[in-house]
Protein backbone atom coordinates (compact mmCIF):
# COMPACT_ATOMS: atom_id res chain seq x y z
CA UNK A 1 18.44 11.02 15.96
CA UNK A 2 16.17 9.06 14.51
CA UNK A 3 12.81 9.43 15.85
CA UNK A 4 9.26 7.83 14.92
CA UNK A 5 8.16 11.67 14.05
CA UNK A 6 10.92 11.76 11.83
CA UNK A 7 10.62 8.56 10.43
CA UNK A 8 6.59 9.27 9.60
CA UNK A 9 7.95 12.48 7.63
CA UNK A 10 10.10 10.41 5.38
CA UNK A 11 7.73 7.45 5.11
CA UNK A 12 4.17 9.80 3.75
CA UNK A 13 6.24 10.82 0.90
CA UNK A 14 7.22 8.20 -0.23
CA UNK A 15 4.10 6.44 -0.49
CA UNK A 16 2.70 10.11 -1.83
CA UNK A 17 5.33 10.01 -4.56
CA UNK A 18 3.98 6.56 -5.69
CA UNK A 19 0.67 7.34 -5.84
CA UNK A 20 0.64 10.42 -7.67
CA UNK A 21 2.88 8.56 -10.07
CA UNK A 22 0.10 5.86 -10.47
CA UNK A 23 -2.54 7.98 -10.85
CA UNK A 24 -0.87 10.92 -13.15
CA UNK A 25 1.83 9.10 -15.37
CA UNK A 26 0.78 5.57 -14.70
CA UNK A 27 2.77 4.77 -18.09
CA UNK A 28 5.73 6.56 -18.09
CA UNK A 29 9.43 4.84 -17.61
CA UNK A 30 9.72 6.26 -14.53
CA UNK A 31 6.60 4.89 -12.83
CA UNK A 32 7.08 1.74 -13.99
CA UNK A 33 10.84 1.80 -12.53
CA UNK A 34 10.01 2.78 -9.23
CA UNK A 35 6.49 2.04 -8.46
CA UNK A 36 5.08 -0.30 -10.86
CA UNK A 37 8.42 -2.83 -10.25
CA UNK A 38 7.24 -3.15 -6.91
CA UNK A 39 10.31 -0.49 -5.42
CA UNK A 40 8.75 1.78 -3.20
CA UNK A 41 6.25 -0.87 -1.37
CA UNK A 42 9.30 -3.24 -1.11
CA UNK A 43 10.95 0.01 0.40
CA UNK A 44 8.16 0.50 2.62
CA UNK A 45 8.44 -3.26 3.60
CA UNK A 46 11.96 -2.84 4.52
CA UNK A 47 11.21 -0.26 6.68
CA UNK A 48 8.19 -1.96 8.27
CA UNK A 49 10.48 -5.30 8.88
CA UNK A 50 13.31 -2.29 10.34
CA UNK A 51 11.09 -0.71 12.44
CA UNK A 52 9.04 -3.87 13.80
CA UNK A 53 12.20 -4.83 14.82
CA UNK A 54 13.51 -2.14 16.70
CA UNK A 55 10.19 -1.50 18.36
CA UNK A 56 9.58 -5.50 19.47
CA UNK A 57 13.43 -5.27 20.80
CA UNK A 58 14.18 -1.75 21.99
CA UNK A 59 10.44 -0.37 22.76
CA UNK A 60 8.08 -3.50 23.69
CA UNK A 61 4.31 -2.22 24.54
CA UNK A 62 3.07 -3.55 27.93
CA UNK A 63 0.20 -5.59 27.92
CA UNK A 64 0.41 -5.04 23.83
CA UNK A 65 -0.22 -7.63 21.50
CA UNK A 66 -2.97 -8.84 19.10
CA UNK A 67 -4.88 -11.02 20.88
CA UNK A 68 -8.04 -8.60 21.82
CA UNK A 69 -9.12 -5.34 21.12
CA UNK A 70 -7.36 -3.80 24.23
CA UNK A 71 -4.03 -5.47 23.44
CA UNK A 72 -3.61 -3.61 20.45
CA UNK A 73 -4.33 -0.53 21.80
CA UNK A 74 -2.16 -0.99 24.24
CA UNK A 75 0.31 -2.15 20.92
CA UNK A 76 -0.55 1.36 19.22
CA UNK A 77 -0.29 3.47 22.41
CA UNK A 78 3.79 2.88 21.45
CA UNK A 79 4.77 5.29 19.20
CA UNK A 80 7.22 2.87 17.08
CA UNK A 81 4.46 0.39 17.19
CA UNK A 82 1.89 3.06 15.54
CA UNK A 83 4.85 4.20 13.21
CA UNK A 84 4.94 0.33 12.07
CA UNK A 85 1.35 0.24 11.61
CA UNK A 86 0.86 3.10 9.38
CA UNK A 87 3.78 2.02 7.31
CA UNK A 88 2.08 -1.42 6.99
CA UNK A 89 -1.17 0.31 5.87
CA UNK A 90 1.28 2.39 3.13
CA UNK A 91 3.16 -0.43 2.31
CA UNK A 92 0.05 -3.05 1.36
CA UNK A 93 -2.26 -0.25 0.36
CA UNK A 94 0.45 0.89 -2.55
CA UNK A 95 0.56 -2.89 -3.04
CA UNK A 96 -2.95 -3.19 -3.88
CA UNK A 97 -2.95 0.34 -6.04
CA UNK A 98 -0.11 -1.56 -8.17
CA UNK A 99 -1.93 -4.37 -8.84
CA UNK A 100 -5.19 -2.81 -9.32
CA UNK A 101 -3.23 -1.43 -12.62
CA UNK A 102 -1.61 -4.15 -13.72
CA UNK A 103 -5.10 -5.85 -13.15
CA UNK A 104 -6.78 -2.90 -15.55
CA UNK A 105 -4.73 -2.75 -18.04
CA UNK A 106 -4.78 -6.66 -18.36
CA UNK A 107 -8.86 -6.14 -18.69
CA UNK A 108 -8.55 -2.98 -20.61
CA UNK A 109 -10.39 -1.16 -17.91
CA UNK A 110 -9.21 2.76 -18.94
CA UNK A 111 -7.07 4.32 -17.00
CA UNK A 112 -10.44 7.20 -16.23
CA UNK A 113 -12.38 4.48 -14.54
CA UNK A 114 -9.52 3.36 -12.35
CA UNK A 115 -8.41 6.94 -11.01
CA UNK A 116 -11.55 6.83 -8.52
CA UNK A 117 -10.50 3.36 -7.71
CA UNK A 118 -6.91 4.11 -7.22
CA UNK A 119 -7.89 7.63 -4.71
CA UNK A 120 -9.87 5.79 -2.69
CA UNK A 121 -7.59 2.90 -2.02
CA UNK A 122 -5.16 4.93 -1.14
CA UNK A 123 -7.43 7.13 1.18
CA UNK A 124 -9.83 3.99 2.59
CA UNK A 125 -7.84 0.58 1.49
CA UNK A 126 -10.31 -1.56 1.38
CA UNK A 127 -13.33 0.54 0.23
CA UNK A 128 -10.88 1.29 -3.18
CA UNK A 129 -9.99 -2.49 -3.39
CA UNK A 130 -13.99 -3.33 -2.90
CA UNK A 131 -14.71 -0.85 -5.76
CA UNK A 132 -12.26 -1.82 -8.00
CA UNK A 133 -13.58 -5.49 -7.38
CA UNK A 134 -17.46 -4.44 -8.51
CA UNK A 135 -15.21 -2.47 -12.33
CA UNK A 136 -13.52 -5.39 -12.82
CA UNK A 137 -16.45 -7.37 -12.88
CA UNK A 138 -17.72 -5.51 -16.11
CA UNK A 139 -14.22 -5.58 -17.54
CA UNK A 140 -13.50 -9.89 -17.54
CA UNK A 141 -10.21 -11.15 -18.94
CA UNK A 142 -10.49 -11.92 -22.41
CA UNK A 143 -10.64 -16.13 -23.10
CA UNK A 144 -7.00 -17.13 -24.71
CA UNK A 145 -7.33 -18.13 -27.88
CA UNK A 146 -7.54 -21.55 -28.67
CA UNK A 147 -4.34 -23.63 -29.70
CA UNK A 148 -3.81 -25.50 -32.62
């Protein structure tokens, strides 16, 4: 059966898979089949819409919902809920790990100066995305030449 436990189990490696990918091999075929196409966070987002959707049907949260602090705990207190939510986070924070290497190589910021970037996105989100924001600064896209 097919339980949120179970479901967190498949779900970490996934996202573990893609980031070691990213940060190890960030341009080998393979990484750039299944992470940097977008495949394993559009996996993840299939099985954030899948489980939303069972939990809001099958497993609603009482008094859950987003509109204070205390409604989403109640929200979280659910364990599909909470298995949504940390999919979520995996889904958008392998998002943002994919683009902030697309981003660097588009600069080219070396690969060195984006591993710290990449780890702490995927450990903290935002903090990885707010450094990667201050290296990109000192990297700016180059201007396109002029036409003729």
């Amino acid at each position: 059966m097919l339980t949120p436990e179970f479901l967190f189990q498949l779900a970490n490696p996934v996202a573990i898979v893609g980031w070691v990918l990213l940060l190890l091999a960030p341009r080998r075929a393979l990484t750039r089949r299944l992470v940097l196409s977008g495949a394993l966070p559009l996996l993840l987002a299939a099985s954030y819409a899948l489980i939303i959707g069972y939990q809001t049907l099958a497993h609603p949260a009482p008094g859950g919902g987003f509109g204070s602090l205390g409604e989403v705990a109640a929200l979280f207190k659910q364990p599909w809920a909470l298995l949504a939510g940390w999919v979520h986070y995996l889904c958008f924070d392998l998002w943002t790990g994919i683009w902030e290497v697309h981003d660097a190589r588009r600069r080219g910021l070396p690969h060195g100066l984006l591993v710290p970037c990449l780890l702490l996105t995927f450990l903290l989100g935002p903090v990885g995305l707010l450094l990667y924001h201050g290296l990109r600064l000192r990297y700016p896209l180059s201007a396109p030449a002029p036409t003729a």
